[in-house]
Protein backbone atom coordinates (compact mmCIF):
# COMPACT_ATOMS: atom_id res chain seq x y z
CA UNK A 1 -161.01 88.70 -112.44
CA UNK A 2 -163.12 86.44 -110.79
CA UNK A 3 -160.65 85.37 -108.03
CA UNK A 4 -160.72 89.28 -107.33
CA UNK A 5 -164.16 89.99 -107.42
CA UNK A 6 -164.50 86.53 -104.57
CA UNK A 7 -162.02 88.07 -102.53
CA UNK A 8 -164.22 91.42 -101.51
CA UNK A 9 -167.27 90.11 -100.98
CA UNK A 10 -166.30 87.05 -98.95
CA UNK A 11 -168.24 86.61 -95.96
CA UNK A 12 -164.99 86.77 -94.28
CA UNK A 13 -164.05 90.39 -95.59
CA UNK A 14 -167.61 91.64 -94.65
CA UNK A 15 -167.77 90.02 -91.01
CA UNK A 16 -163.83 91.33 -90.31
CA UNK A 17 -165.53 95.19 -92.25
CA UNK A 18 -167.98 95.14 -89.17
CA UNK A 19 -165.75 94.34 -86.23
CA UNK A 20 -165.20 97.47 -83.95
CA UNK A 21 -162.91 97.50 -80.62
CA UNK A 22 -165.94 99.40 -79.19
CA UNK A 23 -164.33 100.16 -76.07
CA UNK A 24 -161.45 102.26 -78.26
CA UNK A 25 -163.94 103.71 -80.34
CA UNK A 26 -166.05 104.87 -76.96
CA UNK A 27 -163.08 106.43 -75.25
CA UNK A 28 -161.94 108.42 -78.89
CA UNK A 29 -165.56 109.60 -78.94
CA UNK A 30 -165.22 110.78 -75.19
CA UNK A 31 -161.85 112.48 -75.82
CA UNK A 32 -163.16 114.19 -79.03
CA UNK A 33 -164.76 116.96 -76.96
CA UNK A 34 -161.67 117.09 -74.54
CA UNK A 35 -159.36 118.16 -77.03
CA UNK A 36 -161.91 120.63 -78.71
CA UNK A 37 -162.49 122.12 -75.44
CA UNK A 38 -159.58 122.99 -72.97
CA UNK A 39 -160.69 122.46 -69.31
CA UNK A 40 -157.36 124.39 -68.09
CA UNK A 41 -159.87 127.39 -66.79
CA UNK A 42 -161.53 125.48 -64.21
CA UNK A 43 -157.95 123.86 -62.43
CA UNK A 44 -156.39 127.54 -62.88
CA UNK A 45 -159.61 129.14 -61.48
CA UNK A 46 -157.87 131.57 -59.11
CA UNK A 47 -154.38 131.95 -60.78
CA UNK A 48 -156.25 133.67 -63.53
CA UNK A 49 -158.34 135.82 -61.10
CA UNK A 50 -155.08 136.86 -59.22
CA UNK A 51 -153.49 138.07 -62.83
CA UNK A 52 -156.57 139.81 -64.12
CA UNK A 53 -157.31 141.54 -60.55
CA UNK A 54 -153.57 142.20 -59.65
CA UNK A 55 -153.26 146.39 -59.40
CA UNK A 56 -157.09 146.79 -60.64
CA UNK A 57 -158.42 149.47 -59.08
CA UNK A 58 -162.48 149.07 -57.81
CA UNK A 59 -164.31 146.15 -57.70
CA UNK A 60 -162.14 142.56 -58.38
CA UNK A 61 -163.15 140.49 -61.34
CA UNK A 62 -165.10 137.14 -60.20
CA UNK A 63 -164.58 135.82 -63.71
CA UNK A 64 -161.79 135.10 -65.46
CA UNK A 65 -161.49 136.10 -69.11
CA UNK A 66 -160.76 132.88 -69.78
CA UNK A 67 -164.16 131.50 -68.59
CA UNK A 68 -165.89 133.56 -71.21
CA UNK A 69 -163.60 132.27 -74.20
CA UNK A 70 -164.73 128.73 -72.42
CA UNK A 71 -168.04 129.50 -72.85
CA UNK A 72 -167.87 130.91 -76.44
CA UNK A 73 -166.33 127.53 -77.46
CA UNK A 74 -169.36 125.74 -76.25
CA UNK A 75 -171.70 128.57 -77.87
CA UNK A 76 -169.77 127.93 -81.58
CA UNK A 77 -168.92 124.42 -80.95
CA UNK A 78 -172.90 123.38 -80.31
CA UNK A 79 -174.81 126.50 -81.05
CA UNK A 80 -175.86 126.20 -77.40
CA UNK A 81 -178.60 129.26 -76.62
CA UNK A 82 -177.22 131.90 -73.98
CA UNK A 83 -179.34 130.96 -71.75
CA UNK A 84 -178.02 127.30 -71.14
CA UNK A 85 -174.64 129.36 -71.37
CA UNK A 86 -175.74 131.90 -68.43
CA UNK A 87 -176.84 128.59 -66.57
CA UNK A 88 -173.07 127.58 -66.62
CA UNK A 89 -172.41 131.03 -65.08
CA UNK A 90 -174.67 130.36 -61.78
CA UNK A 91 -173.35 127.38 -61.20
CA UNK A 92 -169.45 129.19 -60.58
């Protein structure tokens, strides 16, 4: 019981506990939001526009619908206020 009890807290076990390959754990951190959030909107920009606007009569759409659902991640994903979300908006 001893030998068991030596083997956990051995200064070895505690200094190996600590180690981190920070630049892995970085680069997961940085991917976390990637995969929450699907950037596919911004390189599709004006596919989506031709869809949505293709045989709409009046005035042409200069969103996509897709932007919005974008946007409503970020809203339920941060509980960002709208009007850091209608700052996204002015900036396409």
């Amino acid at each position: 019981m001893n030998i068991m009890f030596q083997e956990y807290t051995s200064v070895n076990n505690i200094e190996n506990k600590d180690k981190r390959f920070w630049e892995k754990y970085n680069e997961a951190l940085v991917k976390r939001a990637a995969m929450l959030i699907d950037t596919v909107v911004f390189e599709k920009w004006y596919k989506y526009l031709e869809i949505e606007n293709k045989g709409k009569v009046g005035r042409s759409y200069e969103y996509p619908i897709v932007f919005f659902e974008f946007l409503m991640k970020i809203r339920t994903l941060w509980n960002v206020p709208f009007r850091i979300l209608e700052s996204f908006v002015r900036i396409f």
